[in-house]
N, C-alpha and C. Protein backbone atom coordinates (compact mmCIF):
# COMPACT_ATOMS: atom_id res chain seq x y z
N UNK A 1 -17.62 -1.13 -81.16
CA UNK A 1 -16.28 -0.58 -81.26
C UNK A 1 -15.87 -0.40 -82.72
N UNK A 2 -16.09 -1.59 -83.58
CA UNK A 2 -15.99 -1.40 -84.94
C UNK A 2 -16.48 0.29 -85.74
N UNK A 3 -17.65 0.27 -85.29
CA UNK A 3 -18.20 1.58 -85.62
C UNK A 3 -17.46 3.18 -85.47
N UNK A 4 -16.91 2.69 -84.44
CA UNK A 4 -15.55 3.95 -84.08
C UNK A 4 -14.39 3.78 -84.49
N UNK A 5 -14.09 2.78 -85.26
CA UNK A 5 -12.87 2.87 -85.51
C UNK A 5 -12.11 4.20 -86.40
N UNK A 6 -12.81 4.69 -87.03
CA UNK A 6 -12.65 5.36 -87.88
C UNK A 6 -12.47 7.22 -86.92
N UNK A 7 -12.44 7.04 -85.65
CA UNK A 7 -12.12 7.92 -84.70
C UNK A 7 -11.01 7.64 -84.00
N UNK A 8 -10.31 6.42 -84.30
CA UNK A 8 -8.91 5.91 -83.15
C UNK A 8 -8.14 7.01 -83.48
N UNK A 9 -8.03 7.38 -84.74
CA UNK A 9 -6.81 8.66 -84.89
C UNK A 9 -6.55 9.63 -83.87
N UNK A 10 -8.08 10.52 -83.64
CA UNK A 10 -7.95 11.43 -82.57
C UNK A 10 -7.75 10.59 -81.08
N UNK A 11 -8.79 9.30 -80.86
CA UNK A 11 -9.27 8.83 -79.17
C UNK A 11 -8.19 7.71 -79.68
N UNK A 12 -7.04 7.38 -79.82
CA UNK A 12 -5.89 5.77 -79.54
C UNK A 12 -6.26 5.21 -78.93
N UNK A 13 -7.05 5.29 -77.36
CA UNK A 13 -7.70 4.75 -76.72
C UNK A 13 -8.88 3.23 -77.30
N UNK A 14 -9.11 4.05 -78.42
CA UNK A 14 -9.72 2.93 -79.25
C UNK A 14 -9.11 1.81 -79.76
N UNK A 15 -8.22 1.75 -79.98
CA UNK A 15 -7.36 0.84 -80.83
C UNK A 15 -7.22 0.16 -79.61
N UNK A 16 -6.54 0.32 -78.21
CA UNK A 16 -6.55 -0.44 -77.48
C UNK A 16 -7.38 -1.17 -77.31
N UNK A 17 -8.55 -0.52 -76.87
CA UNK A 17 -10.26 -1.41 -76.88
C UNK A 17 -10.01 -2.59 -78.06
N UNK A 18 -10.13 -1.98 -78.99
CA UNK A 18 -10.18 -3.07 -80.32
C UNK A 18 -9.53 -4.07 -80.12
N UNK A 19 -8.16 -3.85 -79.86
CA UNK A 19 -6.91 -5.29 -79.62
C UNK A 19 -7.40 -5.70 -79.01
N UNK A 20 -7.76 -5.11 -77.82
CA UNK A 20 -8.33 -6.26 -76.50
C UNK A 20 -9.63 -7.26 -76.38
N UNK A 21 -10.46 -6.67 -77.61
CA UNK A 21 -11.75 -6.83 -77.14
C UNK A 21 -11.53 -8.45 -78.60
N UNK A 22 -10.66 -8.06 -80.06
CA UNK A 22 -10.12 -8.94 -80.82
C UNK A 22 -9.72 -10.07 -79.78
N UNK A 23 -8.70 -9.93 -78.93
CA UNK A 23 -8.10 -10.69 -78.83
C UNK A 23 -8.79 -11.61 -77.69
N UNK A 24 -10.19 -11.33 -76.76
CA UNK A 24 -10.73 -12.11 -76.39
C UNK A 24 -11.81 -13.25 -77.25
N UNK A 25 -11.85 -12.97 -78.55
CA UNK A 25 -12.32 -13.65 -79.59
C UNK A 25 -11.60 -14.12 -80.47
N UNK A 26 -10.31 -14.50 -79.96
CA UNK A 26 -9.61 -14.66 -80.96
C UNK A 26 -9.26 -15.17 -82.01
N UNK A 27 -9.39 -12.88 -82.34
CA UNK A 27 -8.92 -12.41 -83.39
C UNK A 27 -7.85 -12.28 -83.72
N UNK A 28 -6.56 -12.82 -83.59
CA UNK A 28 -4.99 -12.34 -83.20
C UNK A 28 -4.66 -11.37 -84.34
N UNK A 29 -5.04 -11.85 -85.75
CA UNK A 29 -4.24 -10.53 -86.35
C UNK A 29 -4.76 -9.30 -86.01
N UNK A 30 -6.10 -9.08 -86.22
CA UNK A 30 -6.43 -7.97 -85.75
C UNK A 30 -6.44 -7.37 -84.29
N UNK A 31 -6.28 -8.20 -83.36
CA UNK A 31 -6.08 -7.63 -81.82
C UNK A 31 -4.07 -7.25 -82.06
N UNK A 32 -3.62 -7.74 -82.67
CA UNK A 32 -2.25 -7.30 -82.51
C UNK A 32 -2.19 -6.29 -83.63
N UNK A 33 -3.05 -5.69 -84.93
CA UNK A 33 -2.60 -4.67 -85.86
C UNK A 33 -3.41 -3.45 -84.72
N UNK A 34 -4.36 -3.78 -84.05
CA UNK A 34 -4.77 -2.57 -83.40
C UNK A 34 -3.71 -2.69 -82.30
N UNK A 35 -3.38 -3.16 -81.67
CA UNK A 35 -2.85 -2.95 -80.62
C UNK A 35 -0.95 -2.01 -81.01
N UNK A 36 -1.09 -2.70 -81.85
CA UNK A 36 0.53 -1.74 -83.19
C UNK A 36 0.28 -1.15 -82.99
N UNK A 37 -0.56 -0.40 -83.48
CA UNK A 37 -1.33 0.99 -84.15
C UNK A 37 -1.46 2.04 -82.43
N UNK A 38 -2.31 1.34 -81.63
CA UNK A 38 -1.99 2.04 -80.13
C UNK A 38 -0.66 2.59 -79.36
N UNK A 39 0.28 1.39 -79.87
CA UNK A 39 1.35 1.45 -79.26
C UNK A 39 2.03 3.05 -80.60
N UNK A 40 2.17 2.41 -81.60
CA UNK A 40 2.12 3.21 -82.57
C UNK A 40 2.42 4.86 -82.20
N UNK A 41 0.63 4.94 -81.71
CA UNK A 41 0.31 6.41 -81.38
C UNK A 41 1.09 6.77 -79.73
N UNK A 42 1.58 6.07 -79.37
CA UNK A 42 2.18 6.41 -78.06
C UNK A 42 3.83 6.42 -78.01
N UNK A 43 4.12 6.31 -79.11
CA UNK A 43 5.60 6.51 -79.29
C UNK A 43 6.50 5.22 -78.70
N UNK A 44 5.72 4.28 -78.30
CA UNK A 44 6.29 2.87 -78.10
C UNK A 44 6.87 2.28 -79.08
N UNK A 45 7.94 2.42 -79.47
CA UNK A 45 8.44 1.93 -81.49
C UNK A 45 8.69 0.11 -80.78
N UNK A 46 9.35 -0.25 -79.93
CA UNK A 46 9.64 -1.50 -79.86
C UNK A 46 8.44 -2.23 -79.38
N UNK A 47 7.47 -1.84 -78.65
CA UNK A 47 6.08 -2.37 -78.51
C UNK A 47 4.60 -2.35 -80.15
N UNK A 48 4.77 -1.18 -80.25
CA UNK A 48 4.23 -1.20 -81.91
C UNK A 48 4.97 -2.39 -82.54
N UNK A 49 6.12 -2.68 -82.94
CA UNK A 49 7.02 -3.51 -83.89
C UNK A 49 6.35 -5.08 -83.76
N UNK A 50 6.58 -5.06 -82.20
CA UNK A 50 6.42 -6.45 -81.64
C UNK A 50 5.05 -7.00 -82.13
N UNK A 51 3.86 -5.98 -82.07
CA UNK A 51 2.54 -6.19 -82.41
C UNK A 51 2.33 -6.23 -83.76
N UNK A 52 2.98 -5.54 -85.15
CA UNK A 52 2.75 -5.30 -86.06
C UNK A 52 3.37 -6.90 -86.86
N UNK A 53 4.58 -6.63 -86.16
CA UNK A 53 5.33 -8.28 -86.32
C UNK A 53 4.14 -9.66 -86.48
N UNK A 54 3.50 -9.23 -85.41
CA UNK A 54 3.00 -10.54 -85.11
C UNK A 54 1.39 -10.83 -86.03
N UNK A 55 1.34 -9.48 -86.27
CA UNK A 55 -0.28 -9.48 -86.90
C UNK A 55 0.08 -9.78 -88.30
N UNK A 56 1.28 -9.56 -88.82
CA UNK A 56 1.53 -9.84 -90.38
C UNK A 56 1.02 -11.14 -90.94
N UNK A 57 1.59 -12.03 -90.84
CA UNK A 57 0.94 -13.38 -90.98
C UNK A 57 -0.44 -13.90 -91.04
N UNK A 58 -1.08 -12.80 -89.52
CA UNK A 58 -2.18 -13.16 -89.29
C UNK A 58 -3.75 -12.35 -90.20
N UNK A 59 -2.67 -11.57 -91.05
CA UNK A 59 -3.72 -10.56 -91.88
C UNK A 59 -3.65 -11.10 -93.38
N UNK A 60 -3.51 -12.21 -93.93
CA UNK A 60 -3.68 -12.34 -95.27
C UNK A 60 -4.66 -11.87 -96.07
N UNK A 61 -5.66 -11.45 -95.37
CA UNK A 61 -6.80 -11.64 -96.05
C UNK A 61 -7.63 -9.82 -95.99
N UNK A 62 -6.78 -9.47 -95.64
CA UNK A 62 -6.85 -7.57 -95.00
C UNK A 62 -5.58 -7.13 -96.12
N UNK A 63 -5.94 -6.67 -97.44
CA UNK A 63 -4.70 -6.16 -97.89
C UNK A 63 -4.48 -4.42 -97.66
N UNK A 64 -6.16 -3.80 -97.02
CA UNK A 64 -5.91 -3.01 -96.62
C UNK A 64 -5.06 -2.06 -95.37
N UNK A 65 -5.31 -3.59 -94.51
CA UNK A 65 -4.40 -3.44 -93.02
C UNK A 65 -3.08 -3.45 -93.08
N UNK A 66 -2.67 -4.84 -94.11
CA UNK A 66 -1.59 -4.98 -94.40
C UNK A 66 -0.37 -3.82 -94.53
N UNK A 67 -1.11 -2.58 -95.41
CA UNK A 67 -0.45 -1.51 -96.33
C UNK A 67 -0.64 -0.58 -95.28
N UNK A 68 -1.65 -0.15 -94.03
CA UNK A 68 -1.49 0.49 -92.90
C UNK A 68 -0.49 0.07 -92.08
N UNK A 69 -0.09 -1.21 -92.19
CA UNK A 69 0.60 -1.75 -90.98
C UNK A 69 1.75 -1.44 -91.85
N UNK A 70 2.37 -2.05 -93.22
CA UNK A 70 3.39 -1.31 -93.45
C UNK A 70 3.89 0.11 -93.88
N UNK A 71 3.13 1.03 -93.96
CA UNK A 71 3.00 2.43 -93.23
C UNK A 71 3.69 2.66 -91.87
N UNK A 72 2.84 2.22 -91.05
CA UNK A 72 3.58 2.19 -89.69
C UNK A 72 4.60 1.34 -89.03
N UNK A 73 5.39 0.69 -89.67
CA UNK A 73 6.62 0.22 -89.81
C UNK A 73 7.52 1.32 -90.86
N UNK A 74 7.20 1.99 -91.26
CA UNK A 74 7.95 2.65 -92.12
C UNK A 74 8.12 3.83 -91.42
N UNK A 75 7.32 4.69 -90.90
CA UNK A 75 7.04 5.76 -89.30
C UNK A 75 7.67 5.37 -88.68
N UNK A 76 7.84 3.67 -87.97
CA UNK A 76 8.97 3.66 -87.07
C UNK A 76 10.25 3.50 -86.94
N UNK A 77 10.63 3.53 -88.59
CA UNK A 77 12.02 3.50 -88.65
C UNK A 77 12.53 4.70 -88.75
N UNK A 78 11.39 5.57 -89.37
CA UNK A 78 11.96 7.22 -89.36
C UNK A 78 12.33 7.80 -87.78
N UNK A 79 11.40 7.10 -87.09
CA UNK A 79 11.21 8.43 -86.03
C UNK A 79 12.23 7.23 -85.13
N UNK A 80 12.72 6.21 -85.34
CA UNK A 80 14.04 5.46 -85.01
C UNK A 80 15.53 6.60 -85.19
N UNK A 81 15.46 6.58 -86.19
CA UNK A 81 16.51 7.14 -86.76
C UNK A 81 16.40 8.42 -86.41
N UNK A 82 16.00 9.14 -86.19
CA UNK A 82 15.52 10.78 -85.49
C UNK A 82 15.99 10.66 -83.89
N UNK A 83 15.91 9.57 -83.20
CA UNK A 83 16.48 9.07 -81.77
C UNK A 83 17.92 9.69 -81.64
N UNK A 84 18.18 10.47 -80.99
CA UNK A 84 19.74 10.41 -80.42
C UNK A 84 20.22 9.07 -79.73
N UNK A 85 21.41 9.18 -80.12
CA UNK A 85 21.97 7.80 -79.60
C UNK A 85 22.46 8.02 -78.14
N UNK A 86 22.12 6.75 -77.36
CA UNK A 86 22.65 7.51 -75.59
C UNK A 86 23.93 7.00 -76.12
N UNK A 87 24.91 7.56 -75.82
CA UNK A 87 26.10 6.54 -75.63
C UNK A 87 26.69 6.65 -74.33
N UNK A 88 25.96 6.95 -73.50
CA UNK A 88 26.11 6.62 -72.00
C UNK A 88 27.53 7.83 -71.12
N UNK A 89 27.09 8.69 -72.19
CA UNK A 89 28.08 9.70 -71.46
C UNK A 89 27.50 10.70 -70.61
């Protein structure tokens, strides 16, 4: 799976694999920065958050992930703010 990673962009499908397959070895930061990153690509902003949240801590040692993951915390505040607000009318 590692070997494909570098294809999750187009197949997201991958990133799922990855989290899942991390997180039966657990890998937690990395099963939760891929699993961000999935949610990420599916327009899930409060499911991405929750995952990206949780992998922070767990990535000290990834300063490359780190700067992807805050990338995509930064994507989800834009495309937050792009949300119409319901106000239930």
């Amino acid at each position: 799976m590692e070997q494909i990673e570098d294809l999750a962009p187009s197949f997201p499908d991958i990133d799922m694999g990855l989290g899942t397959l991390y997180g039966q070895v657990n890998r937690m930061g990395l099963a939760h920065f891929y699993l961000g990153r999935y949610y990420l690509s599916r327009s899930n902003w409060e499911v991405a958050v929750f995952h990206y949240r949780k992998a922070r801590p767990l990535l000290g040692d990834s300063p490359q992930k780190l700067d992807e993951l805050d990338r995509g915390l930064k994507a989800i505040s834009v495309e937050i703010k792009k949300e119409p607000i319901d106000d239930g009318a």
